[in-house]
Protein backbone atom coordinates (compact mmCIF):
# COMPACT_ATOMS: atom_id res chain seq x y z
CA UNK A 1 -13.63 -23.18 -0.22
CA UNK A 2 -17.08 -21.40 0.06
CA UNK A 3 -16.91 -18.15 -2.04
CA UNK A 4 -18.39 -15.82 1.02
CA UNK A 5 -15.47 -17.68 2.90
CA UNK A 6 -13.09 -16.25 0.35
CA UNK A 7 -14.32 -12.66 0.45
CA UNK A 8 -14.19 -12.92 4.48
CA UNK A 9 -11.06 -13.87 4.00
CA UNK A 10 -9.97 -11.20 1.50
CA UNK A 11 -11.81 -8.67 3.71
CA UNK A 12 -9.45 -9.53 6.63
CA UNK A 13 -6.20 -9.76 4.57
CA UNK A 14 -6.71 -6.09 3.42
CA UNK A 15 -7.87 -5.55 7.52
CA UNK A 16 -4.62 -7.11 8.49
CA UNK A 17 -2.63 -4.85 5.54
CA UNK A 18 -4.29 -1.58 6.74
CA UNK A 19 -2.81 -2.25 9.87
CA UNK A 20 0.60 -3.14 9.04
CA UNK A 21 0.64 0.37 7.05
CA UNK A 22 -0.67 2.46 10.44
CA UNK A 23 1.72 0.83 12.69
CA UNK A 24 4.58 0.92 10.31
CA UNK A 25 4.28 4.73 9.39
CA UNK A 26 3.02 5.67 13.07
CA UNK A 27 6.68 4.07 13.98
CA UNK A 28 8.72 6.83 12.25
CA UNK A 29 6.66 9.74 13.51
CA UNK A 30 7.77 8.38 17.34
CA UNK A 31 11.14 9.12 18.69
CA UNK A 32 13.60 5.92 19.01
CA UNK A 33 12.94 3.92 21.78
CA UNK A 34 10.46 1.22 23.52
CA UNK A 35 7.13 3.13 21.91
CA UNK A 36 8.95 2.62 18.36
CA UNK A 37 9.52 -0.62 18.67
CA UNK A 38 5.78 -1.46 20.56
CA UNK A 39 4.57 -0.10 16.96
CA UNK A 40 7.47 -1.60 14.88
CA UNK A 41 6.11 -5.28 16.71
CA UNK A 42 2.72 -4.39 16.00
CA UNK A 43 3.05 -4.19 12.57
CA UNK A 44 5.29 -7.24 12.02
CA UNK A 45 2.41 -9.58 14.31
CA UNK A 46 0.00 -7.61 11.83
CA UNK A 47 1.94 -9.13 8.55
CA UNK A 48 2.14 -12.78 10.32
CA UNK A 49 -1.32 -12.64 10.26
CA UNK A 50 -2.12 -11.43 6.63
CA UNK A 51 0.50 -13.93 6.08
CA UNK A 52 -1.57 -16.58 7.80
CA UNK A 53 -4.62 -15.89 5.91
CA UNK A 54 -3.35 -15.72 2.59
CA UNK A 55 -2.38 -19.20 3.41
CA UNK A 56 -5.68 -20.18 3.83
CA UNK A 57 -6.91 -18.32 1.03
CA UNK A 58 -4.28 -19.99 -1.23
CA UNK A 59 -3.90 -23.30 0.16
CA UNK A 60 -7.71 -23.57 1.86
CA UNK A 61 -5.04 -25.16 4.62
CA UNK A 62 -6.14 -23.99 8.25
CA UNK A 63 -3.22 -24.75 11.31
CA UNK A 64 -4.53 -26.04 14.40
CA UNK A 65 -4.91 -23.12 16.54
CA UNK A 66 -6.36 -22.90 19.55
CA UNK A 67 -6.94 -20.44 22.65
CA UNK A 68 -5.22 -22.42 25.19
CA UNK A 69 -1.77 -21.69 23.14
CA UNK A 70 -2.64 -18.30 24.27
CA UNK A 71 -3.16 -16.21 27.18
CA UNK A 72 -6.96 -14.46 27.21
CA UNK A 73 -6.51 -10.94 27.35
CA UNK A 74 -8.67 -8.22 28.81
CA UNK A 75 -10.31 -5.36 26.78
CA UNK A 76 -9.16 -2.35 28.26
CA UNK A 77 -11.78 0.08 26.32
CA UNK A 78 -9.78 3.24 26.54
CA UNK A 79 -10.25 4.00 23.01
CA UNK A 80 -14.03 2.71 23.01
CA UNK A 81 -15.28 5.97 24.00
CA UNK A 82 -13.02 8.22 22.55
CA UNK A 83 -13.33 10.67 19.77
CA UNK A 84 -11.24 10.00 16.34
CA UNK A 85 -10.46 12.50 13.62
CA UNK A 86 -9.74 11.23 10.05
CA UNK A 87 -6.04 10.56 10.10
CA UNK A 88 -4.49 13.21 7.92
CA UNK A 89 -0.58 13.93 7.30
CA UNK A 90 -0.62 15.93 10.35
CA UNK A 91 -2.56 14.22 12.78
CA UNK A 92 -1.22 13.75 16.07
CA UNK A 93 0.24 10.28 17.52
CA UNK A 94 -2.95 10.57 20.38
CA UNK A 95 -5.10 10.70 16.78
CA UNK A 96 -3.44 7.83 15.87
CA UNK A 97 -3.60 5.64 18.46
CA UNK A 98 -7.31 6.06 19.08
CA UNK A 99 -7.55 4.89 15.56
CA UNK A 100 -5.57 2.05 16.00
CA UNK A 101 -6.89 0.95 19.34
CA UNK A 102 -10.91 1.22 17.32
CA UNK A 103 -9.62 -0.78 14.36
CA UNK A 104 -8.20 -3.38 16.55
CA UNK A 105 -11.36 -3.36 18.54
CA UNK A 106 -13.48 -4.02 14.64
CA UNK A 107 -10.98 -6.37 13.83
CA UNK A 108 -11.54 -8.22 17.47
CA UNK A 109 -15.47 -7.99 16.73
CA UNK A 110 -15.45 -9.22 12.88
CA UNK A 111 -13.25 -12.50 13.89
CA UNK A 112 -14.91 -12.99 16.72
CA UNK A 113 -18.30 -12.91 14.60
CA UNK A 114 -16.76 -14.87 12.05
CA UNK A 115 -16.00 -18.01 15.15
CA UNK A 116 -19.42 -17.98 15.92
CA UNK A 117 -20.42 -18.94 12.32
CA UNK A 118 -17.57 -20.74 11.64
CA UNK A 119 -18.65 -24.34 9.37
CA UNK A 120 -16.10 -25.93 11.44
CA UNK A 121 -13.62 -26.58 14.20
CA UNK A 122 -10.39 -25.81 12.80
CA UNK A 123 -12.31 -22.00 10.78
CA UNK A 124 -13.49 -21.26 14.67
CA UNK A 125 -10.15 -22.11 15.80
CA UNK A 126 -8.55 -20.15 13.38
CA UNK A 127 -11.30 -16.59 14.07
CA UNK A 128 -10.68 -16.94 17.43
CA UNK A 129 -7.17 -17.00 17.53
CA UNK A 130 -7.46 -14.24 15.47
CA UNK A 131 -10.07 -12.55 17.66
CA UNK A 132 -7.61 -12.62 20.73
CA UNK A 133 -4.61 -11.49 18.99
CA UNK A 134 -6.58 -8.64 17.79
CA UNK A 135 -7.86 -7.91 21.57
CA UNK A 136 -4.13 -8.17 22.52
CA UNK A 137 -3.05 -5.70 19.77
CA UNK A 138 -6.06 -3.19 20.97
CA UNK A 139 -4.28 -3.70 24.99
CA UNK A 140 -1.22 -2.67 23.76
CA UNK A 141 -2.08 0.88 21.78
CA UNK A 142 -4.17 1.75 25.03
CA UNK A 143 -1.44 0.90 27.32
CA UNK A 144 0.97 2.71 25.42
CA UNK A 145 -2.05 5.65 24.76
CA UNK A 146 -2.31 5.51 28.85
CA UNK A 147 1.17 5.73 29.44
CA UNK A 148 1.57 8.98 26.82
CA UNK A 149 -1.50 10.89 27.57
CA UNK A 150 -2.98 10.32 30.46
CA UNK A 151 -0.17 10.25 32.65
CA UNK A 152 -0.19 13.53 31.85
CA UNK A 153 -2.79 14.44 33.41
């Protein structure tokens, strides 16, 4: 395996870590119910993926993935635009979820990037599955960010 492939694909397992961490400790700051376990699903799609890729790092072994097994999702951009704050012990869980929704949105943009210079089928196949369950991650936070703050309003 190319050695720029194996530092893409160490940059994304630590992506896909980072993740698991944020959604995993923004679960215990919310109250028990379906918000909880949104974040609490979040993070365990998060570790399938690291999972995934340290596969491929290991093994160099891609699955055959491709975006008909999954529904395209639409970017909501909610967060796009939004202001973030560095997260802190005492940042809020609006603070957080604008973070999450623009790391899912980098994450979305690096394996999509990463397709489009993909060597092969089953590498695109793999970045663009990727790509779209990133995208899918990113709906979530900002339909769970819509449905806490700007209801609200």
């Amino acid at each position: 395996m190319a050695n720029s492939l194996q530092q893409t694909l160490q940059t994304a397992i630590a992506r896909e870590a980072a993740a698991y961490e944020l959604y995993k400790s923004t679960a215990q700051l919310v109250a028990p119910g379906p918000a909880r376990e949104m974040l609490l699903a979040l993070a365990a799609q998060e570790q399938g993926h690291r999972t995934r890729l340290e596969h491929v790092l290991e093994r160099g072994a891609f699955e055959r993935l491709t975006l008909a097994q999954q529904e395209r999702v639409v970017d909501l951009k909610i967060t796009d635009y939004l202001v973030t704050a560095p997260l802190s012990a005492d940042a809020t869980l609006q603070d957080i979820l604008i973070v999450a929704g623009q790391r899912e949105a980098g994450s979305h943009a690096l394996y999509s990037a990463l397709a489009q210079v993909a060597e092969d089928d089953q590498t695109r196949s793999l970045f663009e599955f990727l790509a779209n369950e990133e995208l899918r991650h990113k709906q979530t936070v900002e339909k769970l960010y819509d449905e806490l703050f700007y209801s609200e309003n």
